[in-house]
C-alpha atoms as a PDB file:
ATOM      1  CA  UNK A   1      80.379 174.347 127.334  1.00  0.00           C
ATOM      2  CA  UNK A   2      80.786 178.148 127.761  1.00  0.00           C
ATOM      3  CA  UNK A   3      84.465 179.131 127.448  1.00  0.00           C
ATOM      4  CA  UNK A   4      84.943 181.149 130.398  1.00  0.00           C
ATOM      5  CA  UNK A   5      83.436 177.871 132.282  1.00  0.00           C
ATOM      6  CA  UNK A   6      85.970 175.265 130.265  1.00  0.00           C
ATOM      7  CA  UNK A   7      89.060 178.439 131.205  1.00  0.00           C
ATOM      8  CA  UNK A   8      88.550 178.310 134.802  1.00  0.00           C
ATOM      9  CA  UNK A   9      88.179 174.285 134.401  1.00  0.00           C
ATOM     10  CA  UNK A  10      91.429 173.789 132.684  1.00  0.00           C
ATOM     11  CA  UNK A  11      93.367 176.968 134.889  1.00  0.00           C
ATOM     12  CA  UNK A  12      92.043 174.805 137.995  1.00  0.00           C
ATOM     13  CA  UNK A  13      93.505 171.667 137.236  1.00  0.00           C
ATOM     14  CA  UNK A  14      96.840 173.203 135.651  1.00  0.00           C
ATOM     15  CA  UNK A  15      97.267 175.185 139.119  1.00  0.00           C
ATOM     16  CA  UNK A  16      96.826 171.854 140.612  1.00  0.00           C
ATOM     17  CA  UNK A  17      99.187 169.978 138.879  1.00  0.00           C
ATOM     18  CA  UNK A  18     101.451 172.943 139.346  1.00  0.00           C
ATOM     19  CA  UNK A  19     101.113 172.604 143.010  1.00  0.00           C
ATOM     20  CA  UNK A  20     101.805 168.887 143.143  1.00  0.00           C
ATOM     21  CA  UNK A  21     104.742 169.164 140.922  1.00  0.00           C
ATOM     22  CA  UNK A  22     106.413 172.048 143.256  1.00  0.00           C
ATOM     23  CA  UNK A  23     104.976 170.361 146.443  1.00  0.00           C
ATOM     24  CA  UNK A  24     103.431 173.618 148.112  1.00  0.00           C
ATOM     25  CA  UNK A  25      99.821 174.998 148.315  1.00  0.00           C
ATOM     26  CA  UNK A  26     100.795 178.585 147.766  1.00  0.00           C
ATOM     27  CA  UNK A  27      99.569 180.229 144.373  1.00  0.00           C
ATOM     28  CA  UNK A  28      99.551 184.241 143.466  1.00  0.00           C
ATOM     29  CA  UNK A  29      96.611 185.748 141.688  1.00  0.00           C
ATOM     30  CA  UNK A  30      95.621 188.507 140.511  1.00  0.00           C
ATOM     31  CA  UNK A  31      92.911 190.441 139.057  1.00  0.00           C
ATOM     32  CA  UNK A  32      93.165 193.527 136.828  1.00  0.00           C
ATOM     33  CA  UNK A  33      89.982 194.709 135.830  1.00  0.00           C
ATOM     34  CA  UNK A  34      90.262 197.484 133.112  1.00  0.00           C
ATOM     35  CA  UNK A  35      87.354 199.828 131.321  1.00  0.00           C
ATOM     36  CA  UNK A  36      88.164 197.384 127.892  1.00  0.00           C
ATOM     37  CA  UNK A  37      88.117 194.162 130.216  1.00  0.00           C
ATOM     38  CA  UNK A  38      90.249 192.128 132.494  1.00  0.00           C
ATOM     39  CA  UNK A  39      93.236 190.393 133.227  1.00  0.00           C
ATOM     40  CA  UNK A  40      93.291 187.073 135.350  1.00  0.00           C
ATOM     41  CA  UNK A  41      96.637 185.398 135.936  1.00  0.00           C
ATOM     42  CA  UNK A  42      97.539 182.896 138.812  1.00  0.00           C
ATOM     43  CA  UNK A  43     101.364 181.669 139.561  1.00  0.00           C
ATOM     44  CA  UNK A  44     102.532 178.893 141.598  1.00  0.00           C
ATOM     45  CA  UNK A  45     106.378 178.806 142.476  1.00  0.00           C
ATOM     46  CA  UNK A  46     108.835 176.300 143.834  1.00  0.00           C
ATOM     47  CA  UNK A  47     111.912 174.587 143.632  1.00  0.00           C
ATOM     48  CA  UNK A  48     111.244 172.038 140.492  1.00  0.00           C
ATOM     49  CA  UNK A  49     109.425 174.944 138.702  1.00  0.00           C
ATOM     50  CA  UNK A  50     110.551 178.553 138.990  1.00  0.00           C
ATOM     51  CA  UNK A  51     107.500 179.986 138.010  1.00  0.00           C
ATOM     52  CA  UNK A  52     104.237 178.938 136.220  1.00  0.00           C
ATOM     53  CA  UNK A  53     101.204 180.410 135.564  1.00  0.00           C
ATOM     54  CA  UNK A  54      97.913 180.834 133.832  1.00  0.00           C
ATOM     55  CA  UNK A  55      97.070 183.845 132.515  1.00  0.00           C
ATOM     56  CA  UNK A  56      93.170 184.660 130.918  1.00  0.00           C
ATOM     57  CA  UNK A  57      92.951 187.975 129.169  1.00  0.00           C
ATOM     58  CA  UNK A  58      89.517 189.044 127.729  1.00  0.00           C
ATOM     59  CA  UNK A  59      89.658 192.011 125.721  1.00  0.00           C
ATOM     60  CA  UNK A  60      85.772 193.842 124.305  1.00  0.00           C
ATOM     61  CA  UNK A  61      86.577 195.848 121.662  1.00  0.00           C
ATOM     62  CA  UNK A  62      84.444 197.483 118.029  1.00  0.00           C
ATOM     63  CA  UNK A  63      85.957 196.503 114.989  1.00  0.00           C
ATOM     64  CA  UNK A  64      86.794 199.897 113.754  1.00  0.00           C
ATOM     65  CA  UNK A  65      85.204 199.926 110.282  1.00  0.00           C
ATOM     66  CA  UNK A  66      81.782 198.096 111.219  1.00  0.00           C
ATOM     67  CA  UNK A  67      81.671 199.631 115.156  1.00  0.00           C
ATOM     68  CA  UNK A  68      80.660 195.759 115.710  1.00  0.00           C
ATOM     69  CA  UNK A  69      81.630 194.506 119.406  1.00  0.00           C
ATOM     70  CA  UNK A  70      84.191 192.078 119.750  1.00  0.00           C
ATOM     71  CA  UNK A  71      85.266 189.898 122.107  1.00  0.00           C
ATOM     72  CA  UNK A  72      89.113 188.488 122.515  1.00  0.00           C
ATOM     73  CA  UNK A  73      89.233 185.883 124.722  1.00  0.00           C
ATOM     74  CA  UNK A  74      93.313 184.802 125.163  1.00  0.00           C
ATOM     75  CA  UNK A  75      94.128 181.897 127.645  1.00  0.00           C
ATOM     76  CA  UNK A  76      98.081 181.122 128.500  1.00  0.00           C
ATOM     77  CA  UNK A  77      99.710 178.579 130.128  1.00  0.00           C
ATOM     78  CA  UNK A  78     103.655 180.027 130.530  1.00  0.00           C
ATOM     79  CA  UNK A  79     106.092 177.246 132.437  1.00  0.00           C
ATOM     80  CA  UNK A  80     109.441 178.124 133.170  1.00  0.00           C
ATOM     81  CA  UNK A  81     112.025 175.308 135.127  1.00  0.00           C
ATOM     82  CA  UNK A  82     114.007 175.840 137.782  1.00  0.00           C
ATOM     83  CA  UNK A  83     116.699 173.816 136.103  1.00  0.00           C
ATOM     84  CA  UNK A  84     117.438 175.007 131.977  1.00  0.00           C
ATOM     85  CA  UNK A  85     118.374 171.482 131.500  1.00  0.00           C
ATOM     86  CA  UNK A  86     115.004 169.760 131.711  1.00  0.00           C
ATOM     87  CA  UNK A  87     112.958 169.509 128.673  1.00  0.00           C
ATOM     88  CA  UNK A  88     109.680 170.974 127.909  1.00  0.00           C
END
């Protein structure tokens, strides 16, 4: 499976369990596109979790001794509580 495919995949169903957790349908993204790549990140919010989100970065770069291209390719899944005490 192609990794961008198996990203959105796995994003999908993490924004969905983020949903279901918070109980609401609302979810933030946004798209920055940039002349070395992009920058995907979607948030949900709500009252069980403050704030969680899934973040793709993909970064094409040259390696700087061989001028080969490169490709980064960072996925993030960030969860922060509305309550401190509950474990992660």
């Amino acid at each position: 499976m192609e990794m961008t495919l198996l990203h959105k995949e796995v994003r999908e169903l993490a924004i969905g369990h983020f949903k279901r957790i918070n109980r609401t349908r609302r979810v933030e993204r946004k798209r920055w596109d940039l002349p070395v790549g992009s920058w995907d990140v979607s948030v949900v919010r709500g009252p069980v979790l403050e704030k969680a989100a899934v973040t793709q970065i993909i970064l094409n770069t040259e390696h700087p001794l061989t001028g080969e291209a490169t490709r980064f390719n960072v996925f993030q899944v960030m969860v922060y509580p509305a309550n401190p005490k509950i474990p992660i």
